[in-house]
PDB file of N, CA and C in Angstrom:
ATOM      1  N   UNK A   1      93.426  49.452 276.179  1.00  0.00           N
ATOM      2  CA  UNK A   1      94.512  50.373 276.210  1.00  0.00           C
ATOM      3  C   UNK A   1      95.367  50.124 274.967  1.00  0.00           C
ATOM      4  N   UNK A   2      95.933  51.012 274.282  1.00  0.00           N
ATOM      5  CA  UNK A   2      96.647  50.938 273.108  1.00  0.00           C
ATOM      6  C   UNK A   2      97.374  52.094 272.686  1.00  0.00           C
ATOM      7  N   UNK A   3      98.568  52.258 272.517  1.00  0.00           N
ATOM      8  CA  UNK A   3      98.987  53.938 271.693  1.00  0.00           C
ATOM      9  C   UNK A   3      98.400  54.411 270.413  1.00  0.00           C
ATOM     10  N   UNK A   4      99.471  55.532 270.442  1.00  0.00           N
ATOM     11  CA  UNK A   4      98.966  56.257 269.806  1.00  0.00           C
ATOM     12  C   UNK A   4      98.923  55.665 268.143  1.00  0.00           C
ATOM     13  N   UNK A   5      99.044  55.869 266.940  1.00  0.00           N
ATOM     14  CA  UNK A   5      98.988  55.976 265.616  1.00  0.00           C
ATOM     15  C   UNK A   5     100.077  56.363 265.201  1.00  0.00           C
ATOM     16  N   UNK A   6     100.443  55.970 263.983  1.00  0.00           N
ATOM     17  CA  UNK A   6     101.941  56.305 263.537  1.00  0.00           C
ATOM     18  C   UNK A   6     101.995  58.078 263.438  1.00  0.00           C
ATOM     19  N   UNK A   7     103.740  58.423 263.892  1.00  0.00           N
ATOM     20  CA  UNK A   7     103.386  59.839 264.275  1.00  0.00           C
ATOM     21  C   UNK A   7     105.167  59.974 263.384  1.00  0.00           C
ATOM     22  N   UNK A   8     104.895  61.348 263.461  1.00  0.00           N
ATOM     23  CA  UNK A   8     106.646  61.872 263.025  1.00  0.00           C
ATOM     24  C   UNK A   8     107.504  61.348 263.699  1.00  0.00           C
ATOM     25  N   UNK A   9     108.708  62.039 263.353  1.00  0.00           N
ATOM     26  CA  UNK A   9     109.610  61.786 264.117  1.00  0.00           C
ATOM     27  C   UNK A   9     109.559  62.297 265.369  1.00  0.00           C
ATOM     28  N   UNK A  10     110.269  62.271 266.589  1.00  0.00           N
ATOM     29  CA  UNK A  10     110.605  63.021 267.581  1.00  0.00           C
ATOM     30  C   UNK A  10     111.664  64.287 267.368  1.00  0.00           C
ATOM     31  N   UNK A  11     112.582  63.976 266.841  1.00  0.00           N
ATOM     32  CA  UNK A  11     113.578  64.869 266.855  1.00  0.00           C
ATOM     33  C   UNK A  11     114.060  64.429 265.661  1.00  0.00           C
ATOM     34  N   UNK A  12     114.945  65.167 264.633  1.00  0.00           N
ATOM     35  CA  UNK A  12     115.654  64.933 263.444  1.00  0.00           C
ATOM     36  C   UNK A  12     117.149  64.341 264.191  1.00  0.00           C
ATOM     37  N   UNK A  13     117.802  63.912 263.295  1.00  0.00           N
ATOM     38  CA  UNK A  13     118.543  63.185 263.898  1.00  0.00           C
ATOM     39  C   UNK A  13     120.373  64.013 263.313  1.00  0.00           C
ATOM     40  N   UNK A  14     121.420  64.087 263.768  1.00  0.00           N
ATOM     41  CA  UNK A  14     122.732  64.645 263.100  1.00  0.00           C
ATOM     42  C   UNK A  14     122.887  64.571 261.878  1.00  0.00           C
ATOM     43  N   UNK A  15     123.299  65.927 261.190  1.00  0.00           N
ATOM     44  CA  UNK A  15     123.248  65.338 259.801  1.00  0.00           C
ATOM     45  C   UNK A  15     122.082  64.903 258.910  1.00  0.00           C
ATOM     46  N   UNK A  16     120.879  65.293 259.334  1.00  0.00           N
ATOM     47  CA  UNK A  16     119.759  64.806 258.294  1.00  0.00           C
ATOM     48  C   UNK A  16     119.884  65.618 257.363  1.00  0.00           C
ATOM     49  N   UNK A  17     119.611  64.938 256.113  1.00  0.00           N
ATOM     50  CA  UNK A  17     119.452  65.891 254.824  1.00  0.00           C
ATOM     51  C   UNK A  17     118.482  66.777 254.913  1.00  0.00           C
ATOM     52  N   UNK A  18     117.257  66.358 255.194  1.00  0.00           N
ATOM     53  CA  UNK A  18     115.955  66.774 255.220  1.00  0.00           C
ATOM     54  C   UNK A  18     115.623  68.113 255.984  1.00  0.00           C
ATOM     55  N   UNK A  19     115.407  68.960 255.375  1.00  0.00           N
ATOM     56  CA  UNK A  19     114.804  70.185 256.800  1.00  0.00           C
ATOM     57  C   UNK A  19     113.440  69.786 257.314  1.00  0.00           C
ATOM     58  N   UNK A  20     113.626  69.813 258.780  1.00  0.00           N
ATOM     59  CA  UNK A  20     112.486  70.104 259.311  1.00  0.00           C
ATOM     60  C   UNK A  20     110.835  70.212 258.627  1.00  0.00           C
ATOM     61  N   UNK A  21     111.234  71.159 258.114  1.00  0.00           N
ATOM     62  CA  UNK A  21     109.755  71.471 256.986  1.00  0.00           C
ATOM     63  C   UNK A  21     109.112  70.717 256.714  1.00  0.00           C
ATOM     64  N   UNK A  22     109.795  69.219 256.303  1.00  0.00           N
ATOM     65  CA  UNK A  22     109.079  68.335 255.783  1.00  0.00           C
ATOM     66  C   UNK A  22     107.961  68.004 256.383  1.00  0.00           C
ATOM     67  N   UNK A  23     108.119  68.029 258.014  1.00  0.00           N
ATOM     68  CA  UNK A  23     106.940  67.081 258.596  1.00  0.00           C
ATOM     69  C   UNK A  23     105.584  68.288 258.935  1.00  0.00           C
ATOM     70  N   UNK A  24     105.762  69.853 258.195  1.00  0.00           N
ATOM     71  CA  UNK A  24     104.844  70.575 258.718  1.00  0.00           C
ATOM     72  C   UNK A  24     103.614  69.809 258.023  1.00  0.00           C
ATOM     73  N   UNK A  25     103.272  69.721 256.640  1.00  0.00           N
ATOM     74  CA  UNK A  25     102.151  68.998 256.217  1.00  0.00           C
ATOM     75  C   UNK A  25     101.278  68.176 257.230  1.00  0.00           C
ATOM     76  N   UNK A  26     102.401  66.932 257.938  1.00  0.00           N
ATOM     77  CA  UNK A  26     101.973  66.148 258.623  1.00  0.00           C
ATOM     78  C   UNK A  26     101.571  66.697 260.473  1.00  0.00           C
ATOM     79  N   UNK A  27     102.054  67.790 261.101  1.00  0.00           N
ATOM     80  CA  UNK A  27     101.853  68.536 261.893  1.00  0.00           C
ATOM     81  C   UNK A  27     102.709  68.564 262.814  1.00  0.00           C
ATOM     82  N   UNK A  28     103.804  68.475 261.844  1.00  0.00           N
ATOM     83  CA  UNK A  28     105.322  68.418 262.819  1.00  0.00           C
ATOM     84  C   UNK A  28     105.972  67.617 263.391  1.00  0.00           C
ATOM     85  N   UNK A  29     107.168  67.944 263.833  1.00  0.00           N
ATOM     86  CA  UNK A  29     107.694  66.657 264.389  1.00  0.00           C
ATOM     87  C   UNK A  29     106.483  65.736 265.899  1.00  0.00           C
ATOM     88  N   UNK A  30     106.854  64.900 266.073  1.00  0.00           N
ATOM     89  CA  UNK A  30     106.182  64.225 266.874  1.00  0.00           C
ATOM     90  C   UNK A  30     104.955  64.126 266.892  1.00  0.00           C
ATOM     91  N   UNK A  31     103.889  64.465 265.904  1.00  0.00           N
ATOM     92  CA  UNK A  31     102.852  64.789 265.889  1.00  0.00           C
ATOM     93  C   UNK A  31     102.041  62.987 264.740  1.00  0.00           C
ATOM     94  N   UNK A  32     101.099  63.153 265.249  1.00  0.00           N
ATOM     95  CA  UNK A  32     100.001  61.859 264.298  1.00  0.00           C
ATOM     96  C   UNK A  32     100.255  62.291 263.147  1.00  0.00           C
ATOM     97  N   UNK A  33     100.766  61.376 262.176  1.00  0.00           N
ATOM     98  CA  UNK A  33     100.362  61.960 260.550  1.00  0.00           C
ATOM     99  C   UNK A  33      99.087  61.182 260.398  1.00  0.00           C
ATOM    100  N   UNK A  34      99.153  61.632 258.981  1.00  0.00           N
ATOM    101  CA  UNK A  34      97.498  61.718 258.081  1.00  0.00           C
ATOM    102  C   UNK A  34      97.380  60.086 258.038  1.00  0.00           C
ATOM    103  N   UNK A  35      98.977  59.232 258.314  1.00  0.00           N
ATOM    104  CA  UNK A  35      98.553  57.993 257.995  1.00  0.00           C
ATOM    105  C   UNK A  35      98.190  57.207 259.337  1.00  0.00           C
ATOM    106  N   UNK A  36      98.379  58.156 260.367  1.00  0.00           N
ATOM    107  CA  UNK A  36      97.970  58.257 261.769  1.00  0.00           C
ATOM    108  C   UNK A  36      96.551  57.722 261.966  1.00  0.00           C
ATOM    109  N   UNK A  37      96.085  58.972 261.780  1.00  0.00           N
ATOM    110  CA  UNK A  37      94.762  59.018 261.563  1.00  0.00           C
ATOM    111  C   UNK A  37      93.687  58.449 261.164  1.00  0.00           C
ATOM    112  N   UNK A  38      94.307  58.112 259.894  1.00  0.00           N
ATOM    113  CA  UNK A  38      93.545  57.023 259.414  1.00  0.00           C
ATOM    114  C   UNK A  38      93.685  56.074 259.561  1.00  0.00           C
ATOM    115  N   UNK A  39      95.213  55.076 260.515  1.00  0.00           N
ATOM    116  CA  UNK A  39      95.043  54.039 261.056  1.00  0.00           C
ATOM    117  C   UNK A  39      94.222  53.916 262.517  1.00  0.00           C
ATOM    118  N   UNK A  40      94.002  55.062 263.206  1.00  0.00           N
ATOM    119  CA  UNK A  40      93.089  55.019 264.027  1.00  0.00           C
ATOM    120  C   UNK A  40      91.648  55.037 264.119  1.00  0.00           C
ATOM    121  N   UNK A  41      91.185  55.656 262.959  1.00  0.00           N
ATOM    122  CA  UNK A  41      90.159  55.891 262.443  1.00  0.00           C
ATOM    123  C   UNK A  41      89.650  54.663 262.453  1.00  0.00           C
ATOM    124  N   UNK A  42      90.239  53.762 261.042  1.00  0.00           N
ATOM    125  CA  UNK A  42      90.180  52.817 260.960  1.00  0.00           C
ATOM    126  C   UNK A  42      89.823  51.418 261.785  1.00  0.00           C
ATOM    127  N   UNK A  43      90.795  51.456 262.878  1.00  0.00           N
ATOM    128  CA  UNK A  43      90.612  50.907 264.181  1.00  0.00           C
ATOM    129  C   UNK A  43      89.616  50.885 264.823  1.00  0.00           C
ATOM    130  N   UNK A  44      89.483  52.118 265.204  1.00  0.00           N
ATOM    131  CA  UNK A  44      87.955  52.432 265.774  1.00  0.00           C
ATOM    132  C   UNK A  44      86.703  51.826 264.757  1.00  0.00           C
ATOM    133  N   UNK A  45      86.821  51.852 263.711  1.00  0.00           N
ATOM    134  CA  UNK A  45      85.583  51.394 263.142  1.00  0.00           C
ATOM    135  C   UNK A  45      85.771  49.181 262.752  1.00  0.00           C
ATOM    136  N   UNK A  46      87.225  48.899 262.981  1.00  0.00           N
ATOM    137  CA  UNK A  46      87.098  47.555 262.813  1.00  0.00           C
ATOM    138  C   UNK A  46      86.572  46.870 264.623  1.00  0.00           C
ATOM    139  N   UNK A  47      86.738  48.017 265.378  1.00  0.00           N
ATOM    140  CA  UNK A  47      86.574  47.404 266.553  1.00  0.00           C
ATOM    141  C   UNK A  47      85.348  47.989 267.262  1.00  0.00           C
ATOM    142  N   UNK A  48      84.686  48.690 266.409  1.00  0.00           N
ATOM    143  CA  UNK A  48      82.818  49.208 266.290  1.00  0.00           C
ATOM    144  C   UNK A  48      82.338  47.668 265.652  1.00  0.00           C
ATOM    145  N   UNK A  49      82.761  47.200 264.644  1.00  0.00           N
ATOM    146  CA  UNK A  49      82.098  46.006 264.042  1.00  0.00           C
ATOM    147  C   UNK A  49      81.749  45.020 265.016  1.00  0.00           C
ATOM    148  N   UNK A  50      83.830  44.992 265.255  1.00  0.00           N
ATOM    149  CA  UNK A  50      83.524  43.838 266.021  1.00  0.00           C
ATOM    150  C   UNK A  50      82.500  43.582 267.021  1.00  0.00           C
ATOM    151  N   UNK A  51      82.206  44.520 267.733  1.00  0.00           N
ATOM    152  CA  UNK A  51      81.827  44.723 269.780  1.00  0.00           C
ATOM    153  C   UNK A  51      80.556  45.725 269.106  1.00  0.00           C
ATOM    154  N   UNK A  52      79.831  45.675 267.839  1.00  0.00           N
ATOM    155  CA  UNK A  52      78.298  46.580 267.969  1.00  0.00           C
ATOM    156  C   UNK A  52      77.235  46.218 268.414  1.00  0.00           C
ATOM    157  N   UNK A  53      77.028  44.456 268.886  1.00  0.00           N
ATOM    158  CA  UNK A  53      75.738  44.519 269.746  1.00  0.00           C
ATOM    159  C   UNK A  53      76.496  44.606 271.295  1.00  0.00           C
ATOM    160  N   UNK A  54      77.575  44.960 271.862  1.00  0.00           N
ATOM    161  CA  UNK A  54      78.364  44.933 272.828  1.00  0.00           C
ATOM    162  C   UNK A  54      78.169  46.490 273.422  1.00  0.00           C
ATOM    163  N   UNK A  55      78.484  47.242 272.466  1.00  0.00           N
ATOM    164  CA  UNK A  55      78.801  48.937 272.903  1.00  0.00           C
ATOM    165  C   UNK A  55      77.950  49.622 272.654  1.00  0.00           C
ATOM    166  N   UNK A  56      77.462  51.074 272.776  1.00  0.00           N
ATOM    167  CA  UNK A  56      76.857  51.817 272.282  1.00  0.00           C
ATOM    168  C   UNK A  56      77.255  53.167 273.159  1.00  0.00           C
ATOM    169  N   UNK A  57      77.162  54.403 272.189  1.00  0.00           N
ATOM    170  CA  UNK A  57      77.565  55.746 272.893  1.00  0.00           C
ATOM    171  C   UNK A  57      76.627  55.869 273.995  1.00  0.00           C
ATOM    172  N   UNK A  58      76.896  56.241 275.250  1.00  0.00           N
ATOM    173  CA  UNK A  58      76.456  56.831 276.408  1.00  0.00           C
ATOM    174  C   UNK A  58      76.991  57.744 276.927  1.00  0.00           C
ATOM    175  N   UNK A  59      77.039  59.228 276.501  1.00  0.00           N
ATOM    176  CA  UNK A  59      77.597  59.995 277.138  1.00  0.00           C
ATOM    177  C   UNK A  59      78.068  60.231 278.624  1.00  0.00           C
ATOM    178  N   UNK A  60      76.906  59.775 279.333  1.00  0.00           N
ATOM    179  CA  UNK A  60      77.088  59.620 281.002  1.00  0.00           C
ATOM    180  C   UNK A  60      78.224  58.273 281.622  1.00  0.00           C
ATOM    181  N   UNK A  61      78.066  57.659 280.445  1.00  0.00           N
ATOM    182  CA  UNK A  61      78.706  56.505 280.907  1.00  0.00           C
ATOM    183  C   UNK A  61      80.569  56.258 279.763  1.00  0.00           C
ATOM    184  N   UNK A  62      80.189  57.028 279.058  1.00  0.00           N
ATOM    185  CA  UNK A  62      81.959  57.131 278.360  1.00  0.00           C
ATOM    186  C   UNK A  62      82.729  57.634 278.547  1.00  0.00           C
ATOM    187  N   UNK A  63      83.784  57.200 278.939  1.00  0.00           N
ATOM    188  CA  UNK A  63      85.287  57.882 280.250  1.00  0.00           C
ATOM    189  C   UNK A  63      86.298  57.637 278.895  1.00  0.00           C
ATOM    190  N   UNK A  64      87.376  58.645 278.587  1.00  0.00           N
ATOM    191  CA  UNK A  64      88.286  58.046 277.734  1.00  0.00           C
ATOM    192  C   UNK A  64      89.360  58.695 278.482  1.00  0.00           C
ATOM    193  N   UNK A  65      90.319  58.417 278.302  1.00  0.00           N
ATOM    194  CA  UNK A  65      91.464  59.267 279.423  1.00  0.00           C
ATOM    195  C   UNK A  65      92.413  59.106 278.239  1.00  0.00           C
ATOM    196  N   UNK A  66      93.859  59.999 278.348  1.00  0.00           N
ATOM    197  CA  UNK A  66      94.984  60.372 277.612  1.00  0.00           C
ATOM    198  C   UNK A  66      95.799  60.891 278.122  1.00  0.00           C
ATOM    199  N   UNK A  67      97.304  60.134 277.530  1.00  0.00           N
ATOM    200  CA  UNK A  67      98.060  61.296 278.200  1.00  0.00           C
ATOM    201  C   UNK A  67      97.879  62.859 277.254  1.00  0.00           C
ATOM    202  N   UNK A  68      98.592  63.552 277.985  1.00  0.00           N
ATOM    203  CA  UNK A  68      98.370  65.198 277.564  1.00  0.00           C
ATOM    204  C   UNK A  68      99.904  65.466 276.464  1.00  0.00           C
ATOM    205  N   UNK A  69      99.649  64.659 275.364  1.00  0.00           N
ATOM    206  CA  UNK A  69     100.297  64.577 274.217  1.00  0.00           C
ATOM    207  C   UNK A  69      99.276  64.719 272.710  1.00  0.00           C
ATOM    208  N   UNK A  70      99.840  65.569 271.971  1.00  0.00           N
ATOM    209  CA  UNK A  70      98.848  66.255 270.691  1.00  0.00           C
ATOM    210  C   UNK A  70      98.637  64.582 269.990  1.00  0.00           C
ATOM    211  N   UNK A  71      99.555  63.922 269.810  1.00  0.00           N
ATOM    212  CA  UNK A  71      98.996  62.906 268.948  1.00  0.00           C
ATOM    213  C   UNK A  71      98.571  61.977 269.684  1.00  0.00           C
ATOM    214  N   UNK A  72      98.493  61.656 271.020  1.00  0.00           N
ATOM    215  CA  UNK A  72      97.820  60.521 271.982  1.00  0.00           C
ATOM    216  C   UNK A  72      96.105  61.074 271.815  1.00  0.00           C
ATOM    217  N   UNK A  73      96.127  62.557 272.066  1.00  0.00           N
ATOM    218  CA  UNK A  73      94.812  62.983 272.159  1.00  0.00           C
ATOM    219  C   UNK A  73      93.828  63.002 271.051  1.00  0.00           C
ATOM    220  N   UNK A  74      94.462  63.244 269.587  1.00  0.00           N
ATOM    221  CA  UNK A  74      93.826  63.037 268.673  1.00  0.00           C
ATOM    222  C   UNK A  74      94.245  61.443 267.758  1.00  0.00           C
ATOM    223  N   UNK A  75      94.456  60.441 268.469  1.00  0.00           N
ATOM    224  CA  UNK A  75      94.935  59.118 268.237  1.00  0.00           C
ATOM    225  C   UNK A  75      93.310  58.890 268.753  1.00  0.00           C
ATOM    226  N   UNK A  76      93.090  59.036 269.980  1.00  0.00           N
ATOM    227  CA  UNK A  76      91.910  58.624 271.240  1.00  0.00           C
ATOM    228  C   UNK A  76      90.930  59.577 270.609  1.00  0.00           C
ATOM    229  N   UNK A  77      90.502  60.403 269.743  1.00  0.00           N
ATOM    230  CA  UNK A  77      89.693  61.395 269.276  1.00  0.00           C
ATOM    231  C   UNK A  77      89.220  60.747 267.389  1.00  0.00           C
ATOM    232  N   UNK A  78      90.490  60.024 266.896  1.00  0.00           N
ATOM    233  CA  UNK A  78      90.165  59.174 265.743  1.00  0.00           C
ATOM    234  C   UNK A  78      89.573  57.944 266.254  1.00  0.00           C
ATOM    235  N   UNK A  79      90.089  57.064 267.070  1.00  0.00           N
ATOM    236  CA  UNK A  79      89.669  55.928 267.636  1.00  0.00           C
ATOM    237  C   UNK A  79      88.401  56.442 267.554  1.00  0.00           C
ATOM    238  N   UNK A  80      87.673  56.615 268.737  1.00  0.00           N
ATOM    239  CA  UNK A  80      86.052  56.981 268.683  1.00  0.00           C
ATOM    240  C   UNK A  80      85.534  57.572 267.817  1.00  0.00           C
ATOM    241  N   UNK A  81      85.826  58.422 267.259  1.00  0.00           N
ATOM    242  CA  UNK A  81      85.156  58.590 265.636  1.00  0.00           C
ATOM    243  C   UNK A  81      84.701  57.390 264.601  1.00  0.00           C
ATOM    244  N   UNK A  82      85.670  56.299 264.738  1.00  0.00           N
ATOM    245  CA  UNK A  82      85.369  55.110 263.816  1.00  0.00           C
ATOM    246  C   UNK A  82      84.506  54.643 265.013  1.00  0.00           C
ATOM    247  N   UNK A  83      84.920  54.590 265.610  1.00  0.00           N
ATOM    248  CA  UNK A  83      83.661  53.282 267.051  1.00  0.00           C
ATOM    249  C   UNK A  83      82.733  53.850 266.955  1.00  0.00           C
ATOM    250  N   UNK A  84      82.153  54.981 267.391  1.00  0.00           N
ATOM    251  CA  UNK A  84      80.647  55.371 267.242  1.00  0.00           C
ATOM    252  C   UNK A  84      80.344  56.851 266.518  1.00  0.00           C
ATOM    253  N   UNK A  85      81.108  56.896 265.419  1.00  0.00           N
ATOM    254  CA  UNK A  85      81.057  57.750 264.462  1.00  0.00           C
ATOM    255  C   UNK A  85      80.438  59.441 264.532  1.00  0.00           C
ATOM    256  N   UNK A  86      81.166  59.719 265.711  1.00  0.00           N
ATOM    257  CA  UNK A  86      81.127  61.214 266.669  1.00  0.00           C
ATOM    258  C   UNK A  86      82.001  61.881 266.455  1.00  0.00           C
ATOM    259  N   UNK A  87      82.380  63.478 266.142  1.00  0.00           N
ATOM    260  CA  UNK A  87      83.630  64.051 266.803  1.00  0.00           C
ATOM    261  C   UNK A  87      83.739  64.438 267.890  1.00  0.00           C
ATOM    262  N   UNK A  88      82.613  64.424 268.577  1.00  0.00           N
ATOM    263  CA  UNK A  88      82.367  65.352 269.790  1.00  0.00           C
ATOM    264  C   UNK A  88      82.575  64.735 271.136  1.00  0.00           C
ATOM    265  N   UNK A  89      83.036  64.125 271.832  1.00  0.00           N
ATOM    266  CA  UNK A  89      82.857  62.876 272.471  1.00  0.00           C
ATOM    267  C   UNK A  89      84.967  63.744 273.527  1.00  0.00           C
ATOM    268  N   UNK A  90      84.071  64.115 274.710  1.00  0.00           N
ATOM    269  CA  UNK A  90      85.526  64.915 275.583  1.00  0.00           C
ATOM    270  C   UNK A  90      86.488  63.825 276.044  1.00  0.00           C
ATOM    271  N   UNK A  91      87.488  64.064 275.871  1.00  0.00           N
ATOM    272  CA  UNK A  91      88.704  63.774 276.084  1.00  0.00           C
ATOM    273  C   UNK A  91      89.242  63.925 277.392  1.00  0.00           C
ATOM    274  N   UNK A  92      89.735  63.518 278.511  1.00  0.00           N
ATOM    275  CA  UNK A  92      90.309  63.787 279.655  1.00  0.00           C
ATOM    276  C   UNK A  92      91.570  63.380 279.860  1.00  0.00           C
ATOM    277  N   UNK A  93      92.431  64.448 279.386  1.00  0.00           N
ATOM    278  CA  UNK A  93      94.080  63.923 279.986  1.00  0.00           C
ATOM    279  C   UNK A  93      94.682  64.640 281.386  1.00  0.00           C
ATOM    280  N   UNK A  94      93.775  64.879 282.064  1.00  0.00           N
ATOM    281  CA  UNK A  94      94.272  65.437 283.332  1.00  0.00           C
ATOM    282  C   UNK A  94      95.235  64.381 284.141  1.00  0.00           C
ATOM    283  N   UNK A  95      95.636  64.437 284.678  1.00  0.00           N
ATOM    284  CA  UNK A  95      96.275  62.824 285.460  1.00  0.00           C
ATOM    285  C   UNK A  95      96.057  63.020 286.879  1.00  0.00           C
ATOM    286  N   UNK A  96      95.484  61.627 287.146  1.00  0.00           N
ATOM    287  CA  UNK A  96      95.181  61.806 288.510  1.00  0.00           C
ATOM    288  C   UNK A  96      96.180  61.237 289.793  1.00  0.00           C
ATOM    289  N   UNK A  97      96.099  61.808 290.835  1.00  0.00           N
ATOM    290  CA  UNK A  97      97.225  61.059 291.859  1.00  0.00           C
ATOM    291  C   UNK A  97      97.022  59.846 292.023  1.00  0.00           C
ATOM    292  N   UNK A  98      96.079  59.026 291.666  1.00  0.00           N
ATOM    293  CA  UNK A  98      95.738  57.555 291.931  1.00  0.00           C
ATOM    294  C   UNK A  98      96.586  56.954 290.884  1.00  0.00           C
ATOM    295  N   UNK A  99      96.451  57.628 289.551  1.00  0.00           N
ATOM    296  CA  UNK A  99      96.971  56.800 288.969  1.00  0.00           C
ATOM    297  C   UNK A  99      98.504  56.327 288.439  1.00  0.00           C
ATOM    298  N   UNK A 100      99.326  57.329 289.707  1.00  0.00           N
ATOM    299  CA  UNK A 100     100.631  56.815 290.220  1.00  0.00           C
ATOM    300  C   UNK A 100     101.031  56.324 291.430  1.00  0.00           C
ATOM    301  N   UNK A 101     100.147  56.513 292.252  1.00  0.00           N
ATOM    302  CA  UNK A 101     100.004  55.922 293.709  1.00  0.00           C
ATOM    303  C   UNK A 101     100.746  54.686 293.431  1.00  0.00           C
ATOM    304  N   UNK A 102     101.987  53.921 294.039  1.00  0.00           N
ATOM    305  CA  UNK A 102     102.491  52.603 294.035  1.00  0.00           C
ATOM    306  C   UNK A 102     102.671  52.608 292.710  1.00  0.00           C
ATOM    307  N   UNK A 103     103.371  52.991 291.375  1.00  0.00           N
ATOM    308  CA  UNK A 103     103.215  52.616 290.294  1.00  0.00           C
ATOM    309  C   UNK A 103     105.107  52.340 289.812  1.00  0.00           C
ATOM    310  N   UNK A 104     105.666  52.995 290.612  1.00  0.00           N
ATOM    311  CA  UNK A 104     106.959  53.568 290.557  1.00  0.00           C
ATOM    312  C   UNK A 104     107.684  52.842 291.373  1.00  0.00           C
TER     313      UNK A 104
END
């Protein structure tokens, strides 16, 4: 388990100089930037090294779960890209009642 990748800001803050605009490049506020990405990317492939006679893609058998946030989902979508060098590989951020049952 791990978050997401460095992302924008959340919200601009009183008084920022800066418009907004700035972070469209990067995909807006709150969103993974490019340096996001590639620290996840990254990740995924130092922790493919590590664990490669350990892991291997099994579609039937690979569960990835997320919350239902744009940069958690493509944080968990770079991750596995470096681990077993896929884009294709589904994502599930549905949330299930179990996994607040007693949590609260």
């Amino acid at each position: 388990m791990f978050r997401h990748g460095i992302r924008s800001w959340l919200q601009t803050y009183p008084g920022e100089p800066l418009p907004v605009s700035v972070w469209d490049s990067q995909g807006g506020l709150s969103s993974l930037t490019n340096a996001g990405v590639k620290q996840m990317t990254e990740f995924g492939e130092y922790f493919g090294s590590y664990y490669k006679n350990a892991i291997s893609f099994d579609p039937a058998k690979t569960f990835v779960r997320t919350t239902d946030y744009e940069r958690t989902i493509k944080s968990a979508q770079c991750f596995l890209k470096g681990l077993f060098g896929k884009n294709d590989i589904p994502i599930n951020n549905t949330p299930r009642k179990e996994d607040y049952v007693g949590k609260y």
